[in-house]
Every structure is written in structure tokens, then in C-alpha cells.
Protein backbone atom coordinates (compact mmCIF):
# COMPACT_ATOMS: atom_id res chain seq x y z
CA UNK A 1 146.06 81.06 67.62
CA UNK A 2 143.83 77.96 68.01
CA UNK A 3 143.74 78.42 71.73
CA UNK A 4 142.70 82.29 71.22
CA UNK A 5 139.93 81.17 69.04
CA UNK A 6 139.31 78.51 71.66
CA UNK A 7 139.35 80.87 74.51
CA UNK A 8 136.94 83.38 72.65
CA UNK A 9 134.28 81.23 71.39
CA UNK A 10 133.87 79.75 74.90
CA UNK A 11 133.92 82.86 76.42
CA UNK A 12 130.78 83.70 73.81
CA UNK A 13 129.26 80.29 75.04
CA UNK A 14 129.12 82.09 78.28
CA UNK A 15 127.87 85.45 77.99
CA UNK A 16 125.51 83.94 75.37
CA UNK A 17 124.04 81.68 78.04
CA UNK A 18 123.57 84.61 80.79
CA UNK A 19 121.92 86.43 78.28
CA UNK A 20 119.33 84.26 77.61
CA UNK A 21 119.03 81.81 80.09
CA UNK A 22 120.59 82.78 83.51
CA UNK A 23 119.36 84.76 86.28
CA UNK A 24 119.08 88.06 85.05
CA UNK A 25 118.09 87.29 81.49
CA UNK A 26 115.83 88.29 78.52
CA UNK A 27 113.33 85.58 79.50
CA UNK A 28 113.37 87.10 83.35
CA UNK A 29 112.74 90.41 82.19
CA UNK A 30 109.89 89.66 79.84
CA UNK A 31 108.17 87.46 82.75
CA UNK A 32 109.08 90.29 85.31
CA UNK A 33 107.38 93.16 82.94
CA UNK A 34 104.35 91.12 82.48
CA UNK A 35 103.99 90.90 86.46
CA UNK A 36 103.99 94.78 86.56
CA UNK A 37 101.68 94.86 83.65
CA UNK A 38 99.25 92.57 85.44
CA UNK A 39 99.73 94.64 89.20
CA UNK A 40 99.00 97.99 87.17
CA UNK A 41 96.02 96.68 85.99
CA UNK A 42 94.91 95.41 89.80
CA UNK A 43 96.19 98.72 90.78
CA UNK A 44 93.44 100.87 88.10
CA UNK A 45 90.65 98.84 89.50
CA UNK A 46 91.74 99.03 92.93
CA UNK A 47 91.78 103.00 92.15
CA UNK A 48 88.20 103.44 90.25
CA UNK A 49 86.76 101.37 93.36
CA UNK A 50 88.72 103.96 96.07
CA UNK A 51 87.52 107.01 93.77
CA UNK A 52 83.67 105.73 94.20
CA UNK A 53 83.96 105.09 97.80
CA UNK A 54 85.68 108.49 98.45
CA UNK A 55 82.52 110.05 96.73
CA UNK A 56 79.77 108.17 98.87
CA UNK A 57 82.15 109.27 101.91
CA UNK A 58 81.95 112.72 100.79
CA UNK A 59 77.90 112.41 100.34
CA UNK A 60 77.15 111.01 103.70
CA UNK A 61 79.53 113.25 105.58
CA UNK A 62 77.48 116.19 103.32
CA UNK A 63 74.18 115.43 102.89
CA UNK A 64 70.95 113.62 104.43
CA UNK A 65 69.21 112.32 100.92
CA UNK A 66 72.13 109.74 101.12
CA UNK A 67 71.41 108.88 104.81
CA UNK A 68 67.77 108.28 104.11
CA UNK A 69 68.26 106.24 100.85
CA UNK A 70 70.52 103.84 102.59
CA UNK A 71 68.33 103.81 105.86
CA UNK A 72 65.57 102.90 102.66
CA UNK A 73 67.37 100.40 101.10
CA UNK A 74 69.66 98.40 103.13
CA UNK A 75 67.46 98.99 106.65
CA UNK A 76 64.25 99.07 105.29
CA UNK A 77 63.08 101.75 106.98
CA UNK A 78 60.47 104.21 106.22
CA UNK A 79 59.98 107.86 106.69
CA UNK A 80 57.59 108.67 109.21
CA UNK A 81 55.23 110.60 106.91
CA UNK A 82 55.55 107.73 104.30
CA UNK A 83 53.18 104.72 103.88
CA UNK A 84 55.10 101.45 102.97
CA UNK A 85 52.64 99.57 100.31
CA UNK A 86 53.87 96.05 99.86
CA UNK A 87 53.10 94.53 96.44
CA UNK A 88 53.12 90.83 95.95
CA UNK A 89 53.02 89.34 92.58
């Protein structure tokens, strides 16, 4: 009987231990669901920023106002009947 006892308490020792401390424990699973938690919320952001460039694709392939306001502001370049004032403070 003492051996039986013996036998069963160690054999709780063990599964007790892979529960919470071997390789596929409660402790891997709580670090392994904050990793997803922290790629979903890489993954959102990555998806507003794709959203906003698939709308300025969609404007420049459809329009010329976007064109000319990037020709404005990035290249600096003026309309040809448009008079560039320069104001210095």
C-alpha cells in the first residue's frame, strides 16, 4: 500500500511539474498569448497605414488635384498661371 501511495504521489510530482513548469506549460502559454497580442496590435497599425496608402494610390491613379498638390508640396513647383510670393519673417 505504501509503495502505491509512493508510486502515485510521485507520479503527481510529475505531471504537476509539466504543468507548470516544462515545455508546454501554463507559463509558456501565457508568454506565447501575449506575443500574439503584441503582433495583432503591429498587425492593426500595419493595416490603418496600408488602408491610407491604398487611398492616395487610388487618388493619383484618378485624379490630377492630387498630382498638382504633391508637384506643390514636395517639388515645389508652381502652376504656370500662378505667381509664387515668398514671405520672409
Amino acid at each position: 500500500m505504501k509503495l502505491l501511495i509512493g508510486l502515485l504521489g510521485a507520479f503527481t510530482v510529475i505531471l504537476q511539474y509539466q504543468l507548470w513548469l516544462g515545455e508546454d506549460s501554463v507559463r509558456a502559454l501565457n508568454m506565447l498569448e501575449e506575443e500574439v497580442q503584441a503582433q495583432q496590435a503591429i498587425n492593426s497599425e500595419l493595416e490603418a497605414r496600408n488602408r491610407l496608402l491604398e487611398i492616395e494610390v487610388i487618388d493619383l491613379k484618378n485624379g490630377l488635384e492630387a498630382v498638382e498638390e504633391r508637384a506643390r508640396s514636395e517639388l515645389g513647383m508652381i502652376g504656370e498661371d500662378e505667381v509664387f510670393y515668398l514671405i520672409i519673417e
